[in-house]
C-alpha atoms as a PDB file:
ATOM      1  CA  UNK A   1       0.000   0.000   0.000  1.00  0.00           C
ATOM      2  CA  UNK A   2       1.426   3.409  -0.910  1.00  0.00           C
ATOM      3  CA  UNK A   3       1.799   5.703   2.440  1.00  0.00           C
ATOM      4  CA  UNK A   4       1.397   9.206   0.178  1.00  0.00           C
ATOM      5  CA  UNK A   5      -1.808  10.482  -0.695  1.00  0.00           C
ATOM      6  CA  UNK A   6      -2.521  12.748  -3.537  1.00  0.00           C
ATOM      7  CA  UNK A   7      -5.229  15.717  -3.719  1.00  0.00           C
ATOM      8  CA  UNK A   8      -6.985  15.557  -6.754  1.00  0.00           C
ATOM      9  CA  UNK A   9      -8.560  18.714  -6.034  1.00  0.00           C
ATOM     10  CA  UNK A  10      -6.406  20.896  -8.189  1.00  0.00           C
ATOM     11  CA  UNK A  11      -4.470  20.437 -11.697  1.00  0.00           C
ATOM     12  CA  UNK A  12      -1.346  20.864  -9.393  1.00  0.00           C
ATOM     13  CA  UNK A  13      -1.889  18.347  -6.672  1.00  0.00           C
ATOM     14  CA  UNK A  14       0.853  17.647  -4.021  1.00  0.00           C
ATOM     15  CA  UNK A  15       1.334  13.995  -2.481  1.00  0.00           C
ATOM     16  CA  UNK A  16       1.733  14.515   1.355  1.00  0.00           C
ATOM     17  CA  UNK A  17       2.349  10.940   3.542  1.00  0.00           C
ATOM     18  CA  UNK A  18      -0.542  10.639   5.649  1.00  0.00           C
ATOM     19  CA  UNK A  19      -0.183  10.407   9.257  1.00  0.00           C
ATOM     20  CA  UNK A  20      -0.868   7.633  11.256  1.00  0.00           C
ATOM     21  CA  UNK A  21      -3.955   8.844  13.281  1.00  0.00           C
ATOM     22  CA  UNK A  22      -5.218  10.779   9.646  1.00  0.00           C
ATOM     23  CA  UNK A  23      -7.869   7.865   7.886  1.00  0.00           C
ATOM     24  CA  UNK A  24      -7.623   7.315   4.016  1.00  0.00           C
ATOM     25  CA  UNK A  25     -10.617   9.195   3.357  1.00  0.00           C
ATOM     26  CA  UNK A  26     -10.272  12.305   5.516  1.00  0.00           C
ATOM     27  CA  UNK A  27      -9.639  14.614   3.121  1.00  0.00           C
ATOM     28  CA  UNK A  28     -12.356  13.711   0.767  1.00  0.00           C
ATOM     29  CA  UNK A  29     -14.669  13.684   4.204  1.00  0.00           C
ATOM     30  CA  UNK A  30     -13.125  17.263   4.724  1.00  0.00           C
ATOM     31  CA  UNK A  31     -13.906  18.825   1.008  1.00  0.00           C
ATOM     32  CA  UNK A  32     -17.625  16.983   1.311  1.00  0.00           C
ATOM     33  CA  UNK A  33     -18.003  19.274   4.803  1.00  0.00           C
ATOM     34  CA  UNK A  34     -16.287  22.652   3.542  1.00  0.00           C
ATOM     35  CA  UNK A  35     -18.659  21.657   0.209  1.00  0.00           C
ATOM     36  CA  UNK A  36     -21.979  21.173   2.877  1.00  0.00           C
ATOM     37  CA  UNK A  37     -20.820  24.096   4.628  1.00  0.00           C
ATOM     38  CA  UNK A  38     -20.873  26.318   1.783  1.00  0.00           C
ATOM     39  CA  UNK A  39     -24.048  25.352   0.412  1.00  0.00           C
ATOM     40  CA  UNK A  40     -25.724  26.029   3.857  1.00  0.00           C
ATOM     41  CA  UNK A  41     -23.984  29.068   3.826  1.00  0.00           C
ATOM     42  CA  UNK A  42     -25.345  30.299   0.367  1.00  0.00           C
ATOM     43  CA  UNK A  43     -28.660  28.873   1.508  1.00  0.00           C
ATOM     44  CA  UNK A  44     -28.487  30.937   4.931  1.00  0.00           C
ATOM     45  CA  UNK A  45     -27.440  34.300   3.439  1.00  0.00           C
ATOM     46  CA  UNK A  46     -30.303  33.638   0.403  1.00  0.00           C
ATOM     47  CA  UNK A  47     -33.190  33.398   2.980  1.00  0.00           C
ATOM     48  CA  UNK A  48     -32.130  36.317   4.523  1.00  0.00           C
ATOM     49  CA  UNK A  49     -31.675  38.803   1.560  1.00  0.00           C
ATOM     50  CA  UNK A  50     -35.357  37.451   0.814  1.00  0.00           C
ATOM     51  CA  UNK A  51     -35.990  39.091   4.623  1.00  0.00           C
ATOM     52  CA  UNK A  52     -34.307  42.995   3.888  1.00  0.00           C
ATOM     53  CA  UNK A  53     -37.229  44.507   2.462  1.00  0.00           C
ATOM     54  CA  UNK A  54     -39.194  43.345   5.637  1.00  0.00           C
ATOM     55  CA  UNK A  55     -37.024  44.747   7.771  1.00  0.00           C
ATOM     56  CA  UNK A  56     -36.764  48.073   5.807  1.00  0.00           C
ATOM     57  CA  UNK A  57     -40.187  48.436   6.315  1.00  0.00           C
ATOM     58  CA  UNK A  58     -39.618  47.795  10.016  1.00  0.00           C
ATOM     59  CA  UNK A  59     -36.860  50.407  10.715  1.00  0.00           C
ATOM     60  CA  UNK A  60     -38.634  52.913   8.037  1.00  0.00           C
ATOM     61  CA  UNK A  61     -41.917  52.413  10.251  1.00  0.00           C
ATOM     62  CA  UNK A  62     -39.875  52.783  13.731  1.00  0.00           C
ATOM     63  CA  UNK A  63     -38.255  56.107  12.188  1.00  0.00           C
ATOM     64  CA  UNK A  64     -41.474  57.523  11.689  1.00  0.00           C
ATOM     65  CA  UNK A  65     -42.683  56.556  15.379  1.00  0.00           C
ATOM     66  CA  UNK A  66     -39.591  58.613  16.308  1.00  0.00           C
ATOM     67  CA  UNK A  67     -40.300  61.339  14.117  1.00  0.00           C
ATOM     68  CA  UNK A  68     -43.430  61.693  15.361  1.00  0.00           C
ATOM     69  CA  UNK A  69     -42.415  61.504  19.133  1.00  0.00           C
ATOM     70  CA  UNK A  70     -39.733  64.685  18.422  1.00  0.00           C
ATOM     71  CA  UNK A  71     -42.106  66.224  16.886  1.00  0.00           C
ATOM     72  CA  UNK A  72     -44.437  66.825  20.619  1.00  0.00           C
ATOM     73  CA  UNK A  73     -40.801  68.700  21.453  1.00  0.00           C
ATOM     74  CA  UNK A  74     -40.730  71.429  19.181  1.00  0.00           C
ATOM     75  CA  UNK A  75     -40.972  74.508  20.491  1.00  0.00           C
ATOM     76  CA  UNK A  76     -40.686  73.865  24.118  1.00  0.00           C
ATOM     77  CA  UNK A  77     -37.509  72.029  23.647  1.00  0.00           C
ATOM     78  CA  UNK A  78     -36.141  72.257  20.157  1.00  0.00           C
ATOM     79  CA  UNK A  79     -32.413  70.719  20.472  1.00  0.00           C
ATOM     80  CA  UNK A  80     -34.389  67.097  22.081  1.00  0.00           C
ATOM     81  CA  UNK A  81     -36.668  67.649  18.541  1.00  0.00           C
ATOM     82  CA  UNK A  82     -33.400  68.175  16.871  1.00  0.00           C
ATOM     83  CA  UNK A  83     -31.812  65.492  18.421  1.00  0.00           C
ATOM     84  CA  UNK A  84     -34.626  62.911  17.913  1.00  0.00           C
ATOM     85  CA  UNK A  85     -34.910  64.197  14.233  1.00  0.00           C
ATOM     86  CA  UNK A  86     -31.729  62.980  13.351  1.00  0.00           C
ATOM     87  CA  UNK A  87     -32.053  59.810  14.633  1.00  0.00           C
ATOM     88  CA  UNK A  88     -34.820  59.259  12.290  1.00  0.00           C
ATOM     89  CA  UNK A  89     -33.381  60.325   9.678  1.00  0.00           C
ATOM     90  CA  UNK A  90     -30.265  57.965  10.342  1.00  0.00           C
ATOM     91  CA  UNK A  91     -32.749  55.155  10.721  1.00  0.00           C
ATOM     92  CA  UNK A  92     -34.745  56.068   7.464  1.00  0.00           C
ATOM     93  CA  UNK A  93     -30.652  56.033   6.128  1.00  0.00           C
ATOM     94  CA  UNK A  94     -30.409  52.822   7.496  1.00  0.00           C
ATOM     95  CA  UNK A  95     -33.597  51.246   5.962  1.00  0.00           C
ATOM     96  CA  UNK A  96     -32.750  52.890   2.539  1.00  0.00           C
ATOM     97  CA  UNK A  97     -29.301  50.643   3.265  1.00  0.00           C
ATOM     98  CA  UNK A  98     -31.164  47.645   4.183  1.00  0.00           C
ATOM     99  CA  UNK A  99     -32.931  47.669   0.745  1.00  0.00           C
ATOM    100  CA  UNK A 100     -29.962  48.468  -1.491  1.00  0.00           C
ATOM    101  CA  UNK A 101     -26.521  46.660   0.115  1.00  0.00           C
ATOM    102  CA  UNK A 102     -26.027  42.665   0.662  1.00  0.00           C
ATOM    103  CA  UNK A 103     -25.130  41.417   3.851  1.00  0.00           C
ATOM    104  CA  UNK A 104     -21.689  41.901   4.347  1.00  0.00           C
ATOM    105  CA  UNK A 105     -21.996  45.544   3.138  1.00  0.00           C
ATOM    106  CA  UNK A 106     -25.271  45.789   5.809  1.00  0.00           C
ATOM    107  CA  UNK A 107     -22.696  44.420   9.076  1.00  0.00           C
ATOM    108  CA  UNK A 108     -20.637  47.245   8.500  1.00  0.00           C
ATOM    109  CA  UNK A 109     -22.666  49.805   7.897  1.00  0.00           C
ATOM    110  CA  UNK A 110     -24.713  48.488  11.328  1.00  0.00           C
ATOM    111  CA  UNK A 111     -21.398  48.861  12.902  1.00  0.00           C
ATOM    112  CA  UNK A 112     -20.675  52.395  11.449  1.00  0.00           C
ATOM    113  CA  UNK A 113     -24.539  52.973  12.549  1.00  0.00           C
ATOM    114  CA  UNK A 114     -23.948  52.010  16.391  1.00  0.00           C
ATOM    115  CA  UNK A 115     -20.638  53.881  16.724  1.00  0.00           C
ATOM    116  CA  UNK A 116     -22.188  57.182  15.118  1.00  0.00           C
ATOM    117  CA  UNK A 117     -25.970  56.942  17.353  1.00  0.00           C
ATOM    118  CA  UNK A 118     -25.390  54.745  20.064  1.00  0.00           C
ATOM    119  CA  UNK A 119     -28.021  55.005  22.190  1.00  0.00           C
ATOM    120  CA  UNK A 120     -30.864  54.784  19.371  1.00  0.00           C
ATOM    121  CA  UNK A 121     -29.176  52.315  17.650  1.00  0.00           C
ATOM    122  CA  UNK A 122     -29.931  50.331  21.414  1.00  0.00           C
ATOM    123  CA  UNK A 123     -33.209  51.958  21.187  1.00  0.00           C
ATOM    124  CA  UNK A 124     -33.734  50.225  17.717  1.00  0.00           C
ATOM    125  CA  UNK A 125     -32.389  46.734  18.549  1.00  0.00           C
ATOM    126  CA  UNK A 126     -34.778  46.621  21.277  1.00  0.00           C
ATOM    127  CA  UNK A 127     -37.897  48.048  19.657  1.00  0.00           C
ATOM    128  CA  UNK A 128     -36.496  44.676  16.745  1.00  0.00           C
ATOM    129  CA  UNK A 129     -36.238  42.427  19.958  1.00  0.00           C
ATOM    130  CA  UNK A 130     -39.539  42.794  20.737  1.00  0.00           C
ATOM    131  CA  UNK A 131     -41.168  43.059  17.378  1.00  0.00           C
ATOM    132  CA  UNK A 132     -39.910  39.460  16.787  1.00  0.00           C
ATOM    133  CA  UNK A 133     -40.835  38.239  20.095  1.00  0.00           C
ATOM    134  CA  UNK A 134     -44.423  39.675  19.349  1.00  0.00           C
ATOM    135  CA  UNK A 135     -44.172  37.660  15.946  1.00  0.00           C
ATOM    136  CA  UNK A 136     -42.665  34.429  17.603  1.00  0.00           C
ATOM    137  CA  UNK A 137     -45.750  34.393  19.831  1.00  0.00           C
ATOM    138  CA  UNK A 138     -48.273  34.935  17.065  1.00  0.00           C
ATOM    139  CA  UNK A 139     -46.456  31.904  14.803  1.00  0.00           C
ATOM    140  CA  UNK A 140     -46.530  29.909  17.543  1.00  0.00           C
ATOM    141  CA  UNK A 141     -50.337  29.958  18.760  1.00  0.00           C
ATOM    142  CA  UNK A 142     -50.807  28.796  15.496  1.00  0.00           C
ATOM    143  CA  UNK A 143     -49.131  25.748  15.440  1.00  0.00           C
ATOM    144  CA  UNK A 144     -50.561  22.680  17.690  1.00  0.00           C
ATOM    145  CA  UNK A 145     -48.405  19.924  18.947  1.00  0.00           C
ATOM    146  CA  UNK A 146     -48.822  17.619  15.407  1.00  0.00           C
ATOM    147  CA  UNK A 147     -46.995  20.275  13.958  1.00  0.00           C
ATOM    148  CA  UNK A 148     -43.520  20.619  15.923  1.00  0.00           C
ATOM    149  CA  UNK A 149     -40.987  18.009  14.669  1.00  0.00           C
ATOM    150  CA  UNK A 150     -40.536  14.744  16.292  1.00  0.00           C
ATOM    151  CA  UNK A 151     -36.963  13.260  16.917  1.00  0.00           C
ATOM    152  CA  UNK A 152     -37.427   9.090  16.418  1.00  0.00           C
ATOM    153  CA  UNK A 153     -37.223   7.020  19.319  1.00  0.00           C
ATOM    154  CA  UNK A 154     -33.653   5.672  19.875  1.00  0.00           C
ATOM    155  CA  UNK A 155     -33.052   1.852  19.951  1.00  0.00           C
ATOM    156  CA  UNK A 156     -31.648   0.861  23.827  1.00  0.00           C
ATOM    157  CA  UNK A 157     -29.935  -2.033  24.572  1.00  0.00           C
ATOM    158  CA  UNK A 158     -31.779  -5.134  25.490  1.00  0.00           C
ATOM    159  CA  UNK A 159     -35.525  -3.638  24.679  1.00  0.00           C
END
């Protein structure tokens, strides 16, 4: 039996000896999970680019709410209806980004988001928290105990 083991991966392939504790098939096992991995991985970031336009709508509906709230401050306390005024303009910004970017573009911009308005950006992640804990409950008082998934029943020993 021949001790070296070449990658057929690539036109320039490089026989390596395998190692004593390394099986035959390890690196084919290992391209078949980096190969699984990357499908879920497309799969994953698919579903949720199918989600940005809901959660535009979200964050363009919460920067109205704050609009609205600044605008019981003006003229009794114009720099807090200043203040809150730009944060709903940054979150209109940010649905206008949620809409147009992909998903690695959208983790920095949240980033750049938090660092420049801190506290609504807190403000905002709650107001998300609970808007998908309010949908979480709906979803599930819909759904009756025939509908959750079942795990099978595992053989034991001697039964």
């Amino acid at each position: 039996m021949d001790d070296t083991m070449t990658s057929g991966a690539s036109a320039g392939a490089v026989s390596r000896p395998l190692s004593p504790e390394e099986p035959a098939g390890a690196p084919a096992a290992a391209e078949a999970t980096r190969s699984l991995a990357g499908q879920a991985r497309q799969a994953l970031t698919g579903a949720l680019d199918g989600q940005k336009g809901a959660a535009a709508d979200m964050v363009e509906q919460l920067a109205q709410t704050v609009k609205r709230s600044g605008e019981q401050f003006e003229g009794q306390q114009d720099w807090i209806a200043s203040a809150i005024g730009r944060g709903a303009q940054e979150l209109n910004a940010l649905a206008g980004t949620l809409r147009d970017k992909d998903l690695g573009d959208l983790s920095a911009e949240m980033g750049s988001f938090a660092r420049r308005q801190p506290a609504l950006f807190v403000a905002a992640s709650a107001a998300a928290g609970f808007a998908l804990a309010r949908i979480g409950k709906i979803a599930a008082a819909d759904l009756s105990r025939a509908d959750l998934p079942t795990l099978p029943e595992a053989a034991h020993d001697g039964q």
